[in-house]
Protein backbone atom coordinates (compact mmCIF):
# COMPACT_ATOMS: atom_id res chain seq x y z
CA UNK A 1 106.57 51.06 35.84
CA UNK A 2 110.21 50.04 36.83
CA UNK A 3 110.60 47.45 40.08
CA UNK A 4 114.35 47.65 41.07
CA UNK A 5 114.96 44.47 43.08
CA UNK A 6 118.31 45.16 45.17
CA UNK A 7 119.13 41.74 46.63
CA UNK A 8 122.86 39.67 46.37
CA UNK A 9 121.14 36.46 45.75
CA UNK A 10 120.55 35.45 41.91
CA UNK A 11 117.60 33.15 43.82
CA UNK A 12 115.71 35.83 45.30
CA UNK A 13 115.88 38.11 42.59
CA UNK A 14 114.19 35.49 39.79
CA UNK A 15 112.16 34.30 42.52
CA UNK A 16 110.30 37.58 42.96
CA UNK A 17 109.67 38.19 39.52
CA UNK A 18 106.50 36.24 38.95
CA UNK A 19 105.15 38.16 42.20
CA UNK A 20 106.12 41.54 41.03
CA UNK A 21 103.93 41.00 37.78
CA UNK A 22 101.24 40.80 39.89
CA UNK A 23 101.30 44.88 40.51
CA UNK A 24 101.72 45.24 36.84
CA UNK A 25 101.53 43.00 34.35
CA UNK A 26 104.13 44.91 31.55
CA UNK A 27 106.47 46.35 34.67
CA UNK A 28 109.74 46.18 34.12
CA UNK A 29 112.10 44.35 36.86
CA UNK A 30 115.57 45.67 36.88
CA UNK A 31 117.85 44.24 39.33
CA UNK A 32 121.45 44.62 41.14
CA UNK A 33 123.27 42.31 43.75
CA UNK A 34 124.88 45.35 45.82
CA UNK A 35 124.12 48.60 46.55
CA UNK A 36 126.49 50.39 44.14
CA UNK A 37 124.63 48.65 41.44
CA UNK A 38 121.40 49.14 42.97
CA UNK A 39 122.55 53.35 42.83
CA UNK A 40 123.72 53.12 39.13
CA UNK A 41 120.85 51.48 37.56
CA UNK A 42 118.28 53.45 39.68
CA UNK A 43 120.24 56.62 38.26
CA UNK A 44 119.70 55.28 34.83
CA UNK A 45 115.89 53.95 35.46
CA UNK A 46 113.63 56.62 33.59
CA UNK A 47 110.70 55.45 35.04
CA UNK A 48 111.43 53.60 38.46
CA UNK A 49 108.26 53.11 41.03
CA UNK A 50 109.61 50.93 43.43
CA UNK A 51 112.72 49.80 45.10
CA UNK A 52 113.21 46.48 46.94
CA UNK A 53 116.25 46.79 49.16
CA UNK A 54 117.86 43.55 50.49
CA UNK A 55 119.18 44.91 54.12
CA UNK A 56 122.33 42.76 54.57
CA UNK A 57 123.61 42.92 51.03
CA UNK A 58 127.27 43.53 50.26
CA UNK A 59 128.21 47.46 50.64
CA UNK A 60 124.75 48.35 52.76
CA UNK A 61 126.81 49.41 55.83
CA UNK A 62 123.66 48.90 58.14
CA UNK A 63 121.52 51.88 56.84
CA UNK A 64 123.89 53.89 55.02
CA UNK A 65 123.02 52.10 51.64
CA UNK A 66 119.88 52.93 52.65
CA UNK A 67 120.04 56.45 53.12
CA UNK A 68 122.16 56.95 49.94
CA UNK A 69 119.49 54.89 47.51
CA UNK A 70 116.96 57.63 49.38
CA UNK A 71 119.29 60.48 48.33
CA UNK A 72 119.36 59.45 45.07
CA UNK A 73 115.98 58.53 44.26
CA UNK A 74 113.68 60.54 47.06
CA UNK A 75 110.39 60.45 45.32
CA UNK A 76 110.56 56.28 45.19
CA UNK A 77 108.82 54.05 47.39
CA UNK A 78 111.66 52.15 49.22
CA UNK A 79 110.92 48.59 50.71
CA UNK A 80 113.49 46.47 52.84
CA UNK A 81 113.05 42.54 52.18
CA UNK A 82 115.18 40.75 54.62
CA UNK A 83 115.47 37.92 56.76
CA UNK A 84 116.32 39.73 59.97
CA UNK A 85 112.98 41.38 61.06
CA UNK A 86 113.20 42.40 64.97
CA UNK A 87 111.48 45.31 66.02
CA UNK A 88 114.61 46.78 66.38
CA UNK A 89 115.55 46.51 62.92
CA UNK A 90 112.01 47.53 61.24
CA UNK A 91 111.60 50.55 63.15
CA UNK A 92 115.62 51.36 62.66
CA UNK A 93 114.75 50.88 58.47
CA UNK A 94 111.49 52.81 58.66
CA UNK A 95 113.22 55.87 60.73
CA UNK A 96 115.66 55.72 57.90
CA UNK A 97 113.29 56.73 55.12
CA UNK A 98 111.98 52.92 54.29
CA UNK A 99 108.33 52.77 52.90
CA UNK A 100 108.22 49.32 54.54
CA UNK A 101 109.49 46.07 55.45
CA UNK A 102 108.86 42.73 54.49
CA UNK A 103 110.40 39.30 56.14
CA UNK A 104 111.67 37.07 53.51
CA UNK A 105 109.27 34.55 55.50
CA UNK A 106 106.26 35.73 54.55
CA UNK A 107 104.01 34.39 51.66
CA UNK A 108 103.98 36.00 48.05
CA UNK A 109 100.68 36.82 48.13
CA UNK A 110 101.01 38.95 51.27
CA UNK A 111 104.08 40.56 49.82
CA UNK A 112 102.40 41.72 47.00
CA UNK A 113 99.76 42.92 49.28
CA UNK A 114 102.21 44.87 51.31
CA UNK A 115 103.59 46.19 47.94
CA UNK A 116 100.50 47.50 46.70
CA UNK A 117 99.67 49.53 49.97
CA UNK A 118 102.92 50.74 49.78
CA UNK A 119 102.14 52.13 46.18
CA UNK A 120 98.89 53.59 47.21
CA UNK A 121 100.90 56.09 49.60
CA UNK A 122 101.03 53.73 52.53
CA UNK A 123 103.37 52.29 54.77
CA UNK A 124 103.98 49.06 55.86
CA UNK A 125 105.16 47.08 58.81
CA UNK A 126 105.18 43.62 59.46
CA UNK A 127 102.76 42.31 62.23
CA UNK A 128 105.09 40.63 64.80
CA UNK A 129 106.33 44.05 64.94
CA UNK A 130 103.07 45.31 66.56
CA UNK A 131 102.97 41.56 68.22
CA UNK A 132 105.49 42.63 70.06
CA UNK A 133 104.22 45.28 72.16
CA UNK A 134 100.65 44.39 71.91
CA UNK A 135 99.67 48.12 73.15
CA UNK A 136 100.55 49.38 69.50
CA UNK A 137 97.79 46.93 67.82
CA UNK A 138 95.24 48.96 69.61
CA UNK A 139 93.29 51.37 69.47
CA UNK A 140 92.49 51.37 65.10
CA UNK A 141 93.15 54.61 63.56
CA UNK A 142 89.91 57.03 62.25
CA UNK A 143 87.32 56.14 65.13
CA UNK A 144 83.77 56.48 63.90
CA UNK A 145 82.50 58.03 66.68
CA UNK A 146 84.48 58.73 70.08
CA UNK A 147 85.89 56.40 71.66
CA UNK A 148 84.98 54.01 69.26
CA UNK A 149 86.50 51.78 66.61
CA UNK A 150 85.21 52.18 62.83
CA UNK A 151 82.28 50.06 62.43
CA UNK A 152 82.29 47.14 61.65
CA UNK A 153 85.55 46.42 62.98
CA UNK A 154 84.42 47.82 66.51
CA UNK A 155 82.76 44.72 67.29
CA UNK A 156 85.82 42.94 67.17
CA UNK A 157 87.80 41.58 70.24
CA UNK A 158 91.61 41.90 70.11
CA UNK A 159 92.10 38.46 69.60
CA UNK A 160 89.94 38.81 66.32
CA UNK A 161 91.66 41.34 65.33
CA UNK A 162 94.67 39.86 65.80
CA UNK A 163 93.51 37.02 63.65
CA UNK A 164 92.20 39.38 60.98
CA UNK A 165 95.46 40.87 60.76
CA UNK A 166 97.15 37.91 60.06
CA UNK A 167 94.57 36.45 57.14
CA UNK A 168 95.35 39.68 55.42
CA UNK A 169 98.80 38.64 55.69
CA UNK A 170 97.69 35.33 53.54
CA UNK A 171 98.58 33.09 56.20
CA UNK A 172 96.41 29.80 56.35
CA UNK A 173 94.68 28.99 59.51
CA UNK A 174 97.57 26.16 60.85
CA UNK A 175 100.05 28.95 60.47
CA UNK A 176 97.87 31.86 62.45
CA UNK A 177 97.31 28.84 65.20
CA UNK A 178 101.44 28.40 65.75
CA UNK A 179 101.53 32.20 65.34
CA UNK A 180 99.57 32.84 68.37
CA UNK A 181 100.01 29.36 69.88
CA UNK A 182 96.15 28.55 69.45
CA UNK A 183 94.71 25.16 68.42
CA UNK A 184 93.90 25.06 64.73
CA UNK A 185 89.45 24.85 65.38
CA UNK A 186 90.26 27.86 67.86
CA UNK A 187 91.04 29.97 64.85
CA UNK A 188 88.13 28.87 62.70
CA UNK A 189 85.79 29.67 65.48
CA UNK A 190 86.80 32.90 65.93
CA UNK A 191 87.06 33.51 61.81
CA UNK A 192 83.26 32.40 61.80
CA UNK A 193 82.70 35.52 64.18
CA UNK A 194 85.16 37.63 62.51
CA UNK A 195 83.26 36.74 59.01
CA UNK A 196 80.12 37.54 60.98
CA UNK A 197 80.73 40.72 62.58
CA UNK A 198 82.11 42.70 59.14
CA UNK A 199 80.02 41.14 57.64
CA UNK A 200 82.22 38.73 55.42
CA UNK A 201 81.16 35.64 53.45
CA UNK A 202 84.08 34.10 53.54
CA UNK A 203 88.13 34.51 53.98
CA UNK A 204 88.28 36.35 50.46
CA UNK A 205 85.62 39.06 51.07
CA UNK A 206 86.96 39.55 54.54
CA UNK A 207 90.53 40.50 53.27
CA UNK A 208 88.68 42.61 50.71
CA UNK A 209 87.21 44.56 53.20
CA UNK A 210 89.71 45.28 55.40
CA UNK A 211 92.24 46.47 53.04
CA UNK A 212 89.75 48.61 51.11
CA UNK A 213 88.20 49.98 54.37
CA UNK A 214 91.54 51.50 55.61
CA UNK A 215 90.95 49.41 58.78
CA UNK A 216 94.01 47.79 58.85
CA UNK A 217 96.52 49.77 62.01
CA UNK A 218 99.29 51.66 60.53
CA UNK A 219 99.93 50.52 57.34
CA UNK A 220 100.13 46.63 58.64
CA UNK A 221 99.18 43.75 56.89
């Protein structure tokens, strides 16, 4: 598989190589530092799986590099990485045709997380975006039964949830504390009862089995 990483910094683009390994160890990374480069070598890619779209990179034109890279290549997953990551600009990307967006703040374990439920068919949207207007975390989709969540995750509160959502992410449990402005042994009590109710061992398992359970709310990490 071919990983075309779209980004005007040299940094970013070496920097993201290890990561993107981790999807498949003999992909090949191509990469181009505007979006006329990013159309030419996509047009000469023979067997490109994934695009990685910097949003504020020279010739984007907000979303217009964005729509062109679609119209040239409309059968490959496009992701935006960028630093600017308001609701208004994920939802703005994702209306545009983007498979999902990542915020160059977030850990390189939960991008290649987000990357590989974008491969599986998936979309994905960063957290604070749901955050945001907290009435979009809830309900989970596929209820078990009516008015229900799918077991086990309907015996979680929305704070757990929230907290769940946010390990997945690969955030460590000082950073989900300033995320939701909790003290640090606040979050490890409510991970004991998050591990307890799904029925988790530990933070490893309970990742496991919310990304395999197809738990997690529309596509988020």
């Amino acid at each position: 598989m071919q990983i075309l990483v779209a980004d005007d910094h040299k940094l970013v683009r070496d920097g993201l190589k290890p990561f993107l390994q981790e999807l498949s160890p003999d992909a090949e990374i191509l990469d181009a530092a505007n979006i006329d480069e990013a159309v030419a070598v996509a047009a000469k890619a023979d067997h490109l799986g994934l695009i990685l779209l910097d949003l504020m990179m020279p010739g984007m034109d907000g979303l217009k590099g964005l729509e062109v890279l679609r119209g040239k290549c409309p059968n490959v997953p496009v992701v935006i990485v960028s630093g600017f990551s308001s609701r208004e600009h994920v939802v703005a990307a994702v209306q545009a045709g983007a498979s999902g967006f990542i915020p160059k703040t977030v850990s390189g374990t939960a991008m290649v997380n987000a990357l590989r439920l974008v491969l599986s068919g998936e979309k994905y949207l960063p957290s604070s975006t749901f955050f945001d207007d907290p009435s979009t975390l809830m309900p989970m989709p596929t209820p078990a039964k009516p008015g229900g969540l799918t077991p086990p995750f309907d015996k979680l509160s929305r704070r757990e949830a929230e907290i769940l959502i946010l390990l997945v992410e690969g955030r460590t449990n000082k950073e989900i504390a300033i995320s939701l402005e909790l003290q640090e042994i606040t979050i490890k009590v409510h991970l004991r009862n998050v591990y307890r109710k799904i029925g988790a061992a530990n933070r490893a398992q309970a990742v496991r089995i919310a990304m395999s359970s197809g738990w997690m709310p529309a596509g988020v990490l």
